[in-house]
PDB file of N, CA and C in Angstrom:
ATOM      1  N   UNK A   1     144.616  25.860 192.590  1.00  0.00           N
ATOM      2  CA  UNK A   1     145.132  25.273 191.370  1.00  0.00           C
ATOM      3  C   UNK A   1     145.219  23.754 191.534  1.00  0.00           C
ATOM      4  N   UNK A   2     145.066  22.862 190.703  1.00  0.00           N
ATOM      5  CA  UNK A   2     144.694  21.505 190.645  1.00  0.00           C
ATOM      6  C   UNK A   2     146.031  21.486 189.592  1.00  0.00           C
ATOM      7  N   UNK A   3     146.608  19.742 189.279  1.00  0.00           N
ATOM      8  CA  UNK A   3     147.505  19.668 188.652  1.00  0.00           C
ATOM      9  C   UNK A   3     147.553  18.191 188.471  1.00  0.00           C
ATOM     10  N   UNK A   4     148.137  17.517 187.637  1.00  0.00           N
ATOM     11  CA  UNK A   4     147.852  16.035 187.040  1.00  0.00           C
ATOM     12  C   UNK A   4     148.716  15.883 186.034  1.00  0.00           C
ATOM     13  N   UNK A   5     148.635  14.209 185.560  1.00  0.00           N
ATOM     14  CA  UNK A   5     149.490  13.527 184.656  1.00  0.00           C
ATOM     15  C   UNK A   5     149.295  12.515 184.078  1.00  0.00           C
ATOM     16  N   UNK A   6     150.323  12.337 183.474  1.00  0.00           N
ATOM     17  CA  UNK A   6     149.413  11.110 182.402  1.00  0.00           C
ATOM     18  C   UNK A   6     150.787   9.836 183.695  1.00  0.00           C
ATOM     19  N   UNK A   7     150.300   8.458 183.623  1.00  0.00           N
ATOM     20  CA  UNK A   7     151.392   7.391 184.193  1.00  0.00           C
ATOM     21  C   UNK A   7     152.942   7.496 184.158  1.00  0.00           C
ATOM     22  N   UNK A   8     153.425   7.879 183.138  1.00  0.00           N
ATOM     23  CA  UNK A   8     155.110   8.418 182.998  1.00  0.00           C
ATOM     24  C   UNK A   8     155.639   9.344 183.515  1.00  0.00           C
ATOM     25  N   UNK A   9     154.499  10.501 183.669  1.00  0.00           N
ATOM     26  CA  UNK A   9     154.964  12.088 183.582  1.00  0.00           C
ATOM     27  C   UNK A   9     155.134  12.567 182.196  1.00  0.00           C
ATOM     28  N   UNK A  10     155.222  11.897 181.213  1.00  0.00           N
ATOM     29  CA  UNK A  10     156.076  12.706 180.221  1.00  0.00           C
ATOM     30  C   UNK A  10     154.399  14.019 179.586  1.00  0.00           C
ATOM     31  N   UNK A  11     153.739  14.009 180.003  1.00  0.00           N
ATOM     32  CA  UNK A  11     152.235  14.772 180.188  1.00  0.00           C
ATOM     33  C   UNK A  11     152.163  15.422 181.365  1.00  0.00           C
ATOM     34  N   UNK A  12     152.361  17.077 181.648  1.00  0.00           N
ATOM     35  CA  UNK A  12     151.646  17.401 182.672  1.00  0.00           C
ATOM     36  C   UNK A  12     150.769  17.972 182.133  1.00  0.00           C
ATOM     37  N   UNK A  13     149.571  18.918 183.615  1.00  0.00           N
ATOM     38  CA  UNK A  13     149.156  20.267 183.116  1.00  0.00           C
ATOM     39  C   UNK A  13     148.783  20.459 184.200  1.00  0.00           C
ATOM     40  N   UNK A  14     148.056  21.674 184.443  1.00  0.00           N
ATOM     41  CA  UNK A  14     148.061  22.566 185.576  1.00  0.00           C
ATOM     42  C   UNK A  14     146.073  23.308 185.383  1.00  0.00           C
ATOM     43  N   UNK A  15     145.734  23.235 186.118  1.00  0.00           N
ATOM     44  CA  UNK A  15     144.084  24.162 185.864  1.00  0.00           C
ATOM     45  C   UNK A  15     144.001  24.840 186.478  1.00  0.00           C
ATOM     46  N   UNK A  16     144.334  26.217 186.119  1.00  0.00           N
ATOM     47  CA  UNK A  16     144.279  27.737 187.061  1.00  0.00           C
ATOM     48  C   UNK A  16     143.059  28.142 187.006  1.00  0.00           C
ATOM     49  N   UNK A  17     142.162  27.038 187.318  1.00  0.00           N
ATOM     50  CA  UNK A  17     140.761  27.812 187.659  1.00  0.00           C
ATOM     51  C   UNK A  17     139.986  26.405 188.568  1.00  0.00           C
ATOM     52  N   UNK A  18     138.479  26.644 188.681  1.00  0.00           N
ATOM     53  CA  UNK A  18     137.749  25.522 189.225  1.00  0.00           C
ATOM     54  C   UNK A  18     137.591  24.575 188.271  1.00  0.00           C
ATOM     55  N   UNK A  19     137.656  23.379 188.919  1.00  0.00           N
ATOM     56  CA  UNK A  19     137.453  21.820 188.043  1.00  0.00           C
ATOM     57  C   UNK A  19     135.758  21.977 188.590  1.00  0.00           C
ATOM     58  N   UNK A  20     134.784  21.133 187.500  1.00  0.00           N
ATOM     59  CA  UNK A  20     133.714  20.535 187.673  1.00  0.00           C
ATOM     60  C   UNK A  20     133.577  19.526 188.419  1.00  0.00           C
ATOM     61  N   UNK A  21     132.181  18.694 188.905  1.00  0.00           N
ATOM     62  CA  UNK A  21     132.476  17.710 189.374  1.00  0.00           C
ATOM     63  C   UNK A  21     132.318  16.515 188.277  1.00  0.00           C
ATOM     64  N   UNK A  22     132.619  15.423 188.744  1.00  0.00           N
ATOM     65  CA  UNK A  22     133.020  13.994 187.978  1.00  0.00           C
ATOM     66  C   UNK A  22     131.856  13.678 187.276  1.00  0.00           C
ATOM     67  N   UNK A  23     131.628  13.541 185.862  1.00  0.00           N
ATOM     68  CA  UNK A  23     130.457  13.045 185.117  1.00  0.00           C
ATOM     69  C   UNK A  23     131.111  11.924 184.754  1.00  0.00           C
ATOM     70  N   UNK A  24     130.342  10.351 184.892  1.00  0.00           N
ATOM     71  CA  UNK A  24     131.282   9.441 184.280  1.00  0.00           C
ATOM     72  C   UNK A  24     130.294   8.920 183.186  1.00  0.00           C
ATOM     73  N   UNK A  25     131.295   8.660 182.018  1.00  0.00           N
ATOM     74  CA  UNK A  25     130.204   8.884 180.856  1.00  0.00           C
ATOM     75  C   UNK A  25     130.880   7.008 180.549  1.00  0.00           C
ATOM     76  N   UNK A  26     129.611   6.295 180.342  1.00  0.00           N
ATOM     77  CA  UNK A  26     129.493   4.549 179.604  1.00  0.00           C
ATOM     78  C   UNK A  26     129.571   4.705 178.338  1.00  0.00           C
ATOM     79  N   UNK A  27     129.176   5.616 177.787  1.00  0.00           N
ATOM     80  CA  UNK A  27     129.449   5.278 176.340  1.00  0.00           C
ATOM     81  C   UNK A  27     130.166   3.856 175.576  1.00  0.00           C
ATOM     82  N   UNK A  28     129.853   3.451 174.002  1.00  0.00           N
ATOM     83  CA  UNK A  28     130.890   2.902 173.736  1.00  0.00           C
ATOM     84  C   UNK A  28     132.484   3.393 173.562  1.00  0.00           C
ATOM     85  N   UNK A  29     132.609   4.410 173.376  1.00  0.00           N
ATOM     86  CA  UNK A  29     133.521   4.813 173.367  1.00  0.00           C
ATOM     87  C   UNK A  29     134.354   5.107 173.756  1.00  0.00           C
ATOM     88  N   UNK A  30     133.891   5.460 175.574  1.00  0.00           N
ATOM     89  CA  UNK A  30     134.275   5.911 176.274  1.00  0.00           C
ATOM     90  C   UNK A  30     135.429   4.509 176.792  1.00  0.00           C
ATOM     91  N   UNK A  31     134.160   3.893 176.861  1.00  0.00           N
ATOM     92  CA  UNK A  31     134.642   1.805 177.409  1.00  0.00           C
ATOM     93  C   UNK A  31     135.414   1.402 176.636  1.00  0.00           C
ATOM     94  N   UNK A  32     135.487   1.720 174.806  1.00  0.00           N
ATOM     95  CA  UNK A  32     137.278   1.272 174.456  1.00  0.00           C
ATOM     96  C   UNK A  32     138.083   1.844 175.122  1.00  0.00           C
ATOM     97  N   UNK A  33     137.996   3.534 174.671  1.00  0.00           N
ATOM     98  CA  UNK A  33     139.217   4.491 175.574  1.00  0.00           C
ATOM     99  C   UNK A  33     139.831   3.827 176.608  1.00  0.00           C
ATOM    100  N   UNK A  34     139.058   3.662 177.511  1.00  0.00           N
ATOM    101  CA  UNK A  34     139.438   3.599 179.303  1.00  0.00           C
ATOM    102  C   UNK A  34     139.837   2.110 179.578  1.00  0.00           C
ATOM    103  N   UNK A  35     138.848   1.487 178.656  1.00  0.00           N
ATOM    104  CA  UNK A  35     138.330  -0.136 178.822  1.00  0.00           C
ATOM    105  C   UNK A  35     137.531  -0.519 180.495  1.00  0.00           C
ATOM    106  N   UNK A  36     136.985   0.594 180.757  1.00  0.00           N
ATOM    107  CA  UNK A  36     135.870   1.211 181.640  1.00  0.00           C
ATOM    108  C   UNK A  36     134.950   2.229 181.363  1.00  0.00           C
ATOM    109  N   UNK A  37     134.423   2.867 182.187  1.00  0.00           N
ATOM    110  CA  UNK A  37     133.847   4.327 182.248  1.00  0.00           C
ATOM    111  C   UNK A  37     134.463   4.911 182.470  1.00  0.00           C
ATOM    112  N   UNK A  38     134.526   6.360 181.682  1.00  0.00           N
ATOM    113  CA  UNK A  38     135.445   7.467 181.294  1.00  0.00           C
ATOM    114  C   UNK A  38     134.936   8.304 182.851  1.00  0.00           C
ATOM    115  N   UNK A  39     135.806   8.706 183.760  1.00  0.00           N
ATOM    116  CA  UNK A  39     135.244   9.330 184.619  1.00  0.00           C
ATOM    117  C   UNK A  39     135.774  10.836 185.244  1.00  0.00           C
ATOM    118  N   UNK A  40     135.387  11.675 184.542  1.00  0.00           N
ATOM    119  CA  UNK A  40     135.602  12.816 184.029  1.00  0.00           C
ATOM    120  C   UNK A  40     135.322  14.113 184.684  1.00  0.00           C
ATOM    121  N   UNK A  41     136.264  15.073 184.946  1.00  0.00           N
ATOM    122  CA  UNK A  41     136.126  16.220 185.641  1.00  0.00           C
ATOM    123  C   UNK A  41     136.739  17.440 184.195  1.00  0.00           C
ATOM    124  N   UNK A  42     135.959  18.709 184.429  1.00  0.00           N
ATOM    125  CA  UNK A  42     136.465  19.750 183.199  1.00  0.00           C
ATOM    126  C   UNK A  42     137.024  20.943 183.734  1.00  0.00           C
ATOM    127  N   UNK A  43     137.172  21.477 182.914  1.00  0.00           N
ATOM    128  CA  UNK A  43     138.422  23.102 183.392  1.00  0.00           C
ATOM    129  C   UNK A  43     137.831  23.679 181.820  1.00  0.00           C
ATOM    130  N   UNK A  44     137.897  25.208 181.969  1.00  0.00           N
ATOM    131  CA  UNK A  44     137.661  25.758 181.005  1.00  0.00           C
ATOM    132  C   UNK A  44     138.979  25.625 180.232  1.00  0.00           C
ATOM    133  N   UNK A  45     138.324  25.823 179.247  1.00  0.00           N
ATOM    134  CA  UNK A  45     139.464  25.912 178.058  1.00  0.00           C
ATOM    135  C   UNK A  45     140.728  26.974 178.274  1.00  0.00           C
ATOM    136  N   UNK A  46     140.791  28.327 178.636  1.00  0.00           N
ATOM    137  CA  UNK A  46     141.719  28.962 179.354  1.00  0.00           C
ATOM    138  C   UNK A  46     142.233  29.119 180.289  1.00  0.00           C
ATOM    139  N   UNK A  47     141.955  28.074 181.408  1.00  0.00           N
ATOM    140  CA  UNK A  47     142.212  27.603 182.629  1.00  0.00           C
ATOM    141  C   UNK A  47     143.031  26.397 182.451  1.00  0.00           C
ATOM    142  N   UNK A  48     143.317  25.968 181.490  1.00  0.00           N
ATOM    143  CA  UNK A  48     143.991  24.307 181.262  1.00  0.00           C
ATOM    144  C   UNK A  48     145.365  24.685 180.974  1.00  0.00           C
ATOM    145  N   UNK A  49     146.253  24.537 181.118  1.00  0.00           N
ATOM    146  CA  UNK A  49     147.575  24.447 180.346  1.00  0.00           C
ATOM    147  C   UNK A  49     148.231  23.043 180.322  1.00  0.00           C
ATOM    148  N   UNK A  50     148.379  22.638 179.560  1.00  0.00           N
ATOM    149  CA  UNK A  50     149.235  21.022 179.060  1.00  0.00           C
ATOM    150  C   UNK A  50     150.951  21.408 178.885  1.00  0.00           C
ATOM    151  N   UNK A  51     151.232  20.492 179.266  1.00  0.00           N
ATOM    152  CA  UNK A  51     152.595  20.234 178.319  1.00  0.00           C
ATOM    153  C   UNK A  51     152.849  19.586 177.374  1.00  0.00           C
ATOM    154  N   UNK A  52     152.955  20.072 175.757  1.00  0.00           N
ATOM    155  CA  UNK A  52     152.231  19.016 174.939  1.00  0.00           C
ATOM    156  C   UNK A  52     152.806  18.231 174.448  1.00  0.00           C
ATOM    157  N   UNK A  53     154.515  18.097 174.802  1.00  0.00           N
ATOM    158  CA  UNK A  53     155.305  17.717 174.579  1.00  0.00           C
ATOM    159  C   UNK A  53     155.200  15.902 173.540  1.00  0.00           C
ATOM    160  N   UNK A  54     154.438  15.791 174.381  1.00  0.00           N
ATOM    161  CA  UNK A  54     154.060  13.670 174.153  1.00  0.00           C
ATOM    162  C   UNK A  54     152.786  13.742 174.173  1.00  0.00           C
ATOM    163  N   UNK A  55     151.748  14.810 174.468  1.00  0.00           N
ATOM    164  CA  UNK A  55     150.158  14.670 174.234  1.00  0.00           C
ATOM    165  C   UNK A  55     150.187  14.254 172.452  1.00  0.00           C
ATOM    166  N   UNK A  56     149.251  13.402 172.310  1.00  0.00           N
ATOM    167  CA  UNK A  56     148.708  13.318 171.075  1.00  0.00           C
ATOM    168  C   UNK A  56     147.298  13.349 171.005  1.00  0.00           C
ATOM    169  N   UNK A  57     146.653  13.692 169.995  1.00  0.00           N
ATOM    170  CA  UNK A  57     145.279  13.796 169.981  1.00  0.00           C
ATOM    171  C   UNK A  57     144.893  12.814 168.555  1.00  0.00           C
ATOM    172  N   UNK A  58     143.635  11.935 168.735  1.00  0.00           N
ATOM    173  CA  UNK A  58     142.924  11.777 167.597  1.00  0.00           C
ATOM    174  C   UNK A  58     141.442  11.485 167.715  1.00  0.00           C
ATOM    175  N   UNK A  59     140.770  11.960 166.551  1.00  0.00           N
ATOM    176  CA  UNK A  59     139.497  12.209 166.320  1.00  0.00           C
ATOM    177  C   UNK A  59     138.374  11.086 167.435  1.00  0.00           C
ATOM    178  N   UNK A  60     137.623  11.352 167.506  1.00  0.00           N
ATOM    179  CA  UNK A  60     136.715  10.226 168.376  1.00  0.00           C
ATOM    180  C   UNK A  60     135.423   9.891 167.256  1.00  0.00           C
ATOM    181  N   UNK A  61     135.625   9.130 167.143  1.00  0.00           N
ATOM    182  CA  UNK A  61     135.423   8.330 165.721  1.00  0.00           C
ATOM    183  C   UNK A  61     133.541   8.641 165.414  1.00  0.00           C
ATOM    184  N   UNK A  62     133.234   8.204 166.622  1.00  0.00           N
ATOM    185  CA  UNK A  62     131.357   8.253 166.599  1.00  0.00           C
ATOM    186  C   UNK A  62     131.097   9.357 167.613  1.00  0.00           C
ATOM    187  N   UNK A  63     131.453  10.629 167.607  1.00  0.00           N
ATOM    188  CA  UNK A  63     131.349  11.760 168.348  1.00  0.00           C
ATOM    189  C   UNK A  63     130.247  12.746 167.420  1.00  0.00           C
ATOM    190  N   UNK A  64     129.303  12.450 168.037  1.00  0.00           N
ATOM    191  CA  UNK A  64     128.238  13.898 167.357  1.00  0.00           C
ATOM    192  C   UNK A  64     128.896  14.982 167.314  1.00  0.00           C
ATOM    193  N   UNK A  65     130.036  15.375 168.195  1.00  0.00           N
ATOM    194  CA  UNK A  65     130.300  16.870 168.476  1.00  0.00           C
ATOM    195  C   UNK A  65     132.017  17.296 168.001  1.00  0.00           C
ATOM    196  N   UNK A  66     131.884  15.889 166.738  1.00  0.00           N
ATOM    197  CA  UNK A  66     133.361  16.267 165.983  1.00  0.00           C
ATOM    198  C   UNK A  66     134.365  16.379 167.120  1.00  0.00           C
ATOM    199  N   UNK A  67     134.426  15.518 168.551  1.00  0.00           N
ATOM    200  CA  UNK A  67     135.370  15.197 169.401  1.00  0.00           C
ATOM    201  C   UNK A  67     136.694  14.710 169.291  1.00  0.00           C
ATOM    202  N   UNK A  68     137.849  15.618 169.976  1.00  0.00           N
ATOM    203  CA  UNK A  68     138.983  14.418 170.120  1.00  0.00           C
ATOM    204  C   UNK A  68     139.491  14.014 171.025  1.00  0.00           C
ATOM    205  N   UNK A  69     140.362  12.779 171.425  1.00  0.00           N
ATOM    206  CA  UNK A  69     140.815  12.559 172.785  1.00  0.00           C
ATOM    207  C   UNK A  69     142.191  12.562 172.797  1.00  0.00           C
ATOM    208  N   UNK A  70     142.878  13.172 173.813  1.00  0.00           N
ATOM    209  CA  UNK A  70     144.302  13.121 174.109  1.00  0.00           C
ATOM    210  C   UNK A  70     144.735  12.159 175.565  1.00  0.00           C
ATOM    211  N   UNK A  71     145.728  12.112 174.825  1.00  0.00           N
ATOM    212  CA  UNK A  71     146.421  10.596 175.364  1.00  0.00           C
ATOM    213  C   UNK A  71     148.102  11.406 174.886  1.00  0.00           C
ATOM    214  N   UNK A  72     148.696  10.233 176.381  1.00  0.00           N
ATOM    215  CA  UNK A  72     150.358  10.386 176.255  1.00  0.00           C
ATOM    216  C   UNK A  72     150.649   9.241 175.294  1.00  0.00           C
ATOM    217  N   UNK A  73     151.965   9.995 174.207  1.00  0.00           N
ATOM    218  CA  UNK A  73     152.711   9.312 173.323  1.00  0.00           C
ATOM    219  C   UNK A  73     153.358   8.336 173.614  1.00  0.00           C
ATOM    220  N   UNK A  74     153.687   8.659 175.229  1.00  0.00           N
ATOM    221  CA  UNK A  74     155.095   7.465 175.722  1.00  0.00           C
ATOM    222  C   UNK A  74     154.079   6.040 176.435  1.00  0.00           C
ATOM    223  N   UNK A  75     153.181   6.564 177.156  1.00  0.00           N
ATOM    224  CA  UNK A  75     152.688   5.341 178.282  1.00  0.00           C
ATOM    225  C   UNK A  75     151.409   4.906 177.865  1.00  0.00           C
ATOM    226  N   UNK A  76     150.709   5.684 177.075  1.00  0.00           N
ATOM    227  CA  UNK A  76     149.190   5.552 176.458  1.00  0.00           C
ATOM    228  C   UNK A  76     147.925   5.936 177.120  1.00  0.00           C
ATOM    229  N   UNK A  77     148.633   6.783 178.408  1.00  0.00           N
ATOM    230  CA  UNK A  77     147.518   7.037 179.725  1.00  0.00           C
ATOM    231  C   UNK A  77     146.395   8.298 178.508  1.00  0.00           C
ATOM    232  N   UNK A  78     145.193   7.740 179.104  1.00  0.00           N
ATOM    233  CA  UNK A  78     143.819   8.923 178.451  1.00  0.00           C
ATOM    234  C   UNK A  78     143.897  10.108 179.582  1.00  0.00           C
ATOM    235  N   UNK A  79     144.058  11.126 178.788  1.00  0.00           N
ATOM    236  CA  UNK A  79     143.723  12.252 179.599  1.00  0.00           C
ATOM    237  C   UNK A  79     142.596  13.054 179.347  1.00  0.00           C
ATOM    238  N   UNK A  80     142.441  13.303 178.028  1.00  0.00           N
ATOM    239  CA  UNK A  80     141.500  14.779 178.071  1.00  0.00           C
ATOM    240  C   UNK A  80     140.674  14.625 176.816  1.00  0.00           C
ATOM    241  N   UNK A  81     139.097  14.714 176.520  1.00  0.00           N
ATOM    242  CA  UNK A  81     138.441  14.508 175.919  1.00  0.00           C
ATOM    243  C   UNK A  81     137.655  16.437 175.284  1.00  0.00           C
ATOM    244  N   UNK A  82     138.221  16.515 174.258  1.00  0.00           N
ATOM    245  CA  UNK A  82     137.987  18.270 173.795  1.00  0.00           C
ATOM    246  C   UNK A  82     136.497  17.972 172.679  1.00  0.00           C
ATOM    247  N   UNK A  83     135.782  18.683 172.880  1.00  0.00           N
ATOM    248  CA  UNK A  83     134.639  19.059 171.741  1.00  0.00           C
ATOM    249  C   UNK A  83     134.823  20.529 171.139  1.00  0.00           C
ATOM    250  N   UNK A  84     135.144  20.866 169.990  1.00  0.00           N
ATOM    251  CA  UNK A  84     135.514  22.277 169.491  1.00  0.00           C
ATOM    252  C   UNK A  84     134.900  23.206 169.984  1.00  0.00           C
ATOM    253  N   UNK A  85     133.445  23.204 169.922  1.00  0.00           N
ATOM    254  CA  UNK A  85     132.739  24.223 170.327  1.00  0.00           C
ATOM    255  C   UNK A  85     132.579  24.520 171.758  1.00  0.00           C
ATOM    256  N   UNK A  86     133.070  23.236 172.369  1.00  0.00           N
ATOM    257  CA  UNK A  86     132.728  23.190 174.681  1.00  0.00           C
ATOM    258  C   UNK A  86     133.442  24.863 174.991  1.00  0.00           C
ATOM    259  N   UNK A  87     133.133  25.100 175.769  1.00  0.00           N
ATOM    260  CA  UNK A  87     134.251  26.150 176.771  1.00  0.00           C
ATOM    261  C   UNK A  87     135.090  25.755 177.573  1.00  0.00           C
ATOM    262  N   UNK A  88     134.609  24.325 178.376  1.00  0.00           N
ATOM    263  CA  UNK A  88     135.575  23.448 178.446  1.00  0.00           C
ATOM    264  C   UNK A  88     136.048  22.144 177.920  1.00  0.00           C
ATOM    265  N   UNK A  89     137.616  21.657 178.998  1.00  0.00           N
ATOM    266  CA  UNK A  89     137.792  20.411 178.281  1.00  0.00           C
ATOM    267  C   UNK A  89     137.507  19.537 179.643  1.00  0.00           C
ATOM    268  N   UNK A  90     137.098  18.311 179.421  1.00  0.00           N
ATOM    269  CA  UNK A  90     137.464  17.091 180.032  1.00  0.00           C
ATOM    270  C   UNK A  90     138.658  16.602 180.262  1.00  0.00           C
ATOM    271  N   UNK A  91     138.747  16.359 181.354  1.00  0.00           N
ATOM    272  CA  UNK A  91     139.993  15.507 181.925  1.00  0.00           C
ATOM    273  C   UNK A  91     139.363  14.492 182.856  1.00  0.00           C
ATOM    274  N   UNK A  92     140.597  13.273 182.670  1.00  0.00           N
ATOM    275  CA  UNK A  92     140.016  12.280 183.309  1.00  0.00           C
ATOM    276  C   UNK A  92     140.343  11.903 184.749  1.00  0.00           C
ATOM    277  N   UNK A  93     139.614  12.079 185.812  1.00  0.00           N
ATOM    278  CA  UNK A  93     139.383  12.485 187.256  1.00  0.00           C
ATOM    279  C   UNK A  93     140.612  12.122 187.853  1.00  0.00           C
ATOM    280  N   UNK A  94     140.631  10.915 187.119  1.00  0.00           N
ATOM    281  CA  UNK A  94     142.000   9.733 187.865  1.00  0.00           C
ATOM    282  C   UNK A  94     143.487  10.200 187.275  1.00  0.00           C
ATOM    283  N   UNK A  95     143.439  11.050 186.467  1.00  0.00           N
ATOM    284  CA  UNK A  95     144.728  11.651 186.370  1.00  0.00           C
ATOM    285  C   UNK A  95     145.604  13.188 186.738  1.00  0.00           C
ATOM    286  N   UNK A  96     144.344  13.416 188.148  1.00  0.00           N
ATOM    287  CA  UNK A  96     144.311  13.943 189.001  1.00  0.00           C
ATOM    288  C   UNK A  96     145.736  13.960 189.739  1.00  0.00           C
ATOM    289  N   UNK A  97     146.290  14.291 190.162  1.00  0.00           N
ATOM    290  CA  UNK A  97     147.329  14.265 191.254  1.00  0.00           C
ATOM    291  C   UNK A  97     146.736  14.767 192.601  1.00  0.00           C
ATOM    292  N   UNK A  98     145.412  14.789 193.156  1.00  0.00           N
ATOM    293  CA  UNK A  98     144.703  15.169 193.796  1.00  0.00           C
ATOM    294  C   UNK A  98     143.576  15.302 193.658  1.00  0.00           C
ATOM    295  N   UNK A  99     142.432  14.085 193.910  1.00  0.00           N
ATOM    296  CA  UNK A  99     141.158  14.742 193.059  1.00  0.00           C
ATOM    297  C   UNK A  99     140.198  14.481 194.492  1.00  0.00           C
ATOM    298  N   UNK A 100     140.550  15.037 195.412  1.00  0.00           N
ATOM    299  CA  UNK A 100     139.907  14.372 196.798  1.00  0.00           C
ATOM    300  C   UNK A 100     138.441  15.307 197.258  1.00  0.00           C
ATOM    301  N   UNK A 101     138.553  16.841 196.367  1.00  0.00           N
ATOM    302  CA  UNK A 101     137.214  17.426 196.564  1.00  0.00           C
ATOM    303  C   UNK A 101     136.124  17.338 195.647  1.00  0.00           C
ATOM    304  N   UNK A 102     136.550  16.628 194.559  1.00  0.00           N
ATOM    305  CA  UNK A 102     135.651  16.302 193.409  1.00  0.00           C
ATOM    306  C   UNK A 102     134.383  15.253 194.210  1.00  0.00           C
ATOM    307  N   UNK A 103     133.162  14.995 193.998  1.00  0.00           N
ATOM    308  CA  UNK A 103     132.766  14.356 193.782  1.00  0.00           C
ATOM    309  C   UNK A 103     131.474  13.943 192.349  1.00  0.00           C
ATOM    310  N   UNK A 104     131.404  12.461 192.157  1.00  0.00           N
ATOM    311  CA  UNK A 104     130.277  12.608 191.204  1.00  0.00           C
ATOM    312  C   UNK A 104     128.974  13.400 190.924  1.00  0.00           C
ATOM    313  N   UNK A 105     128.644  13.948 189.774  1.00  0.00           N
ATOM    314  CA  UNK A 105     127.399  14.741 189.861  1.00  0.00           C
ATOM    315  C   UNK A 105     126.600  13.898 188.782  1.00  0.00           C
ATOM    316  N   UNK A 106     126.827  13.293 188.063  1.00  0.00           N
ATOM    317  CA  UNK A 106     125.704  12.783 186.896  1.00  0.00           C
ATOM    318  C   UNK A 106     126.863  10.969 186.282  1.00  0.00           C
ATOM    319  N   UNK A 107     125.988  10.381 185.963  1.00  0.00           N
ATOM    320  CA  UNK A 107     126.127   9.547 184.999  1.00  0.00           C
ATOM    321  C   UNK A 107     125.608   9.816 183.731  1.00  0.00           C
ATOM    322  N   UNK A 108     126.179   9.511 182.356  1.00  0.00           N
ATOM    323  CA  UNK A 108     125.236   9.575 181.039  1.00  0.00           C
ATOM    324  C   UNK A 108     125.991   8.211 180.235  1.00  0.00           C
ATOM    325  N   UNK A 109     125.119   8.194 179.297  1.00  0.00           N
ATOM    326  CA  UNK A 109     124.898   7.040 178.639  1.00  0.00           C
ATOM    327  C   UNK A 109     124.758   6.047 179.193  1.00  0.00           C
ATOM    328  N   UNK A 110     124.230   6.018 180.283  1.00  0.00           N
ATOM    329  CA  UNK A 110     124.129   4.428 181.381  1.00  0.00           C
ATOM    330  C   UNK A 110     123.329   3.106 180.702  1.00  0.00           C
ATOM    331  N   UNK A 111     122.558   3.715 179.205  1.00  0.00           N
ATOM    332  CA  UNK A 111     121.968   2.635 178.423  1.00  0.00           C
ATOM    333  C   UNK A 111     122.786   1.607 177.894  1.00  0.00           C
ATOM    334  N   UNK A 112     124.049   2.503 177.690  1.00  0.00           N
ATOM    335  CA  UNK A 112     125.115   2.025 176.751  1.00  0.00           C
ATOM    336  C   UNK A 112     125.956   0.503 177.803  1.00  0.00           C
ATOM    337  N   UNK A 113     126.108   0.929 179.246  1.00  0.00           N
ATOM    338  CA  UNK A 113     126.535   0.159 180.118  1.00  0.00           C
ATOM    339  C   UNK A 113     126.518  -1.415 179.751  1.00  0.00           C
ATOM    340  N   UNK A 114     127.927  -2.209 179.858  1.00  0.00           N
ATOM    341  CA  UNK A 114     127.808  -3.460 180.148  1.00  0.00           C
ATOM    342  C   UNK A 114     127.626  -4.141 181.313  1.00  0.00           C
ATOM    343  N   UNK A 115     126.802  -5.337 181.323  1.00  0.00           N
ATOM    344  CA  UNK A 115     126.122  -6.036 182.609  1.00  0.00           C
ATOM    345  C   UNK A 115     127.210  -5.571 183.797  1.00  0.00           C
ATOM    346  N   UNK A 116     128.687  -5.704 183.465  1.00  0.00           N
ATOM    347  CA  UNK A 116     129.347  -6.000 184.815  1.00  0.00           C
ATOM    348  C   UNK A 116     129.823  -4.454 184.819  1.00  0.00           C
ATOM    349  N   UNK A 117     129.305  -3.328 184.743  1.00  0.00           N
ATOM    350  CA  UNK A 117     129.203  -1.875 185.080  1.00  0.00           C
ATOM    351  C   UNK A 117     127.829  -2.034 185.837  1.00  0.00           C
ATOM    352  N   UNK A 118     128.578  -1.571 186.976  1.00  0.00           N
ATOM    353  CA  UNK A 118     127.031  -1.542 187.507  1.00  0.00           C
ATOM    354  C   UNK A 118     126.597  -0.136 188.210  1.00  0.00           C
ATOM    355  N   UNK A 119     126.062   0.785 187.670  1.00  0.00           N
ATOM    356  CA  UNK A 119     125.693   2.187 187.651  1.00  0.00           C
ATOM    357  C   UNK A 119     125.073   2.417 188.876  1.00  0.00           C
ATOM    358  N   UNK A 120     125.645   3.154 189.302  1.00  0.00           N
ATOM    359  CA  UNK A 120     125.030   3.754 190.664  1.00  0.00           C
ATOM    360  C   UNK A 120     123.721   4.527 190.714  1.00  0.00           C
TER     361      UNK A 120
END
């Protein structure tokens, strides 16, 4: 079991199953969110449990896949990026409370990248 948070705590959750490894996605979107690359590990959708206490979610504005992102109410930390139809969700690697067996498997949108991202 893997387990994480948003900067306050006032966000946990828990993934009673296997995490993926880290896709870090450049997008524009991703680079407002984060104000980096979004760098991202997933859990199935019935493997996730949140505390949703202070999660908020809103739409991701230029998402082909009718996306939303959740973020804590109190501190503003990004956690979890949902597409309706995925099986899983995204979570973001670094809000890990342990993310030491993950490693990267893919980059995408690396077109999107600004000069001082420099893509592996």
């Amino acid at each position: 079991m893997s387990a994480g948070g948003c900067l306050c705590g006032a966000v946990r959750y828990e993934v009673r199953g296997d995490l993926r490894g880290i896709i870090i996605c450049h997008c524009v979107e991703c680079l407002r969110w984060c104000g980096a690359p979004f760098a991202a590990t997933a859990a199935r959708r019935d493997e996730l449990v949140v505390d949703e206490t202070s999660l908020r979610w809103i739409p991701s504005p230029e998402s082909s896949r009718a996306a939303r992102r959740g973020f804590c109410a109190a501190c503003g930390s990004s956690l979890f990026w949902d597409a309706p139809e995925a099986e899983t969700v995204s979570i973001g690697a670094g809000t890990l409370d342990d993310s030491s067996g993950l490693a990267v498997i893919r980059h995408v949108y690396a077109h999107h990248a600004p000069p001082w991202d420099v893509v592996a």
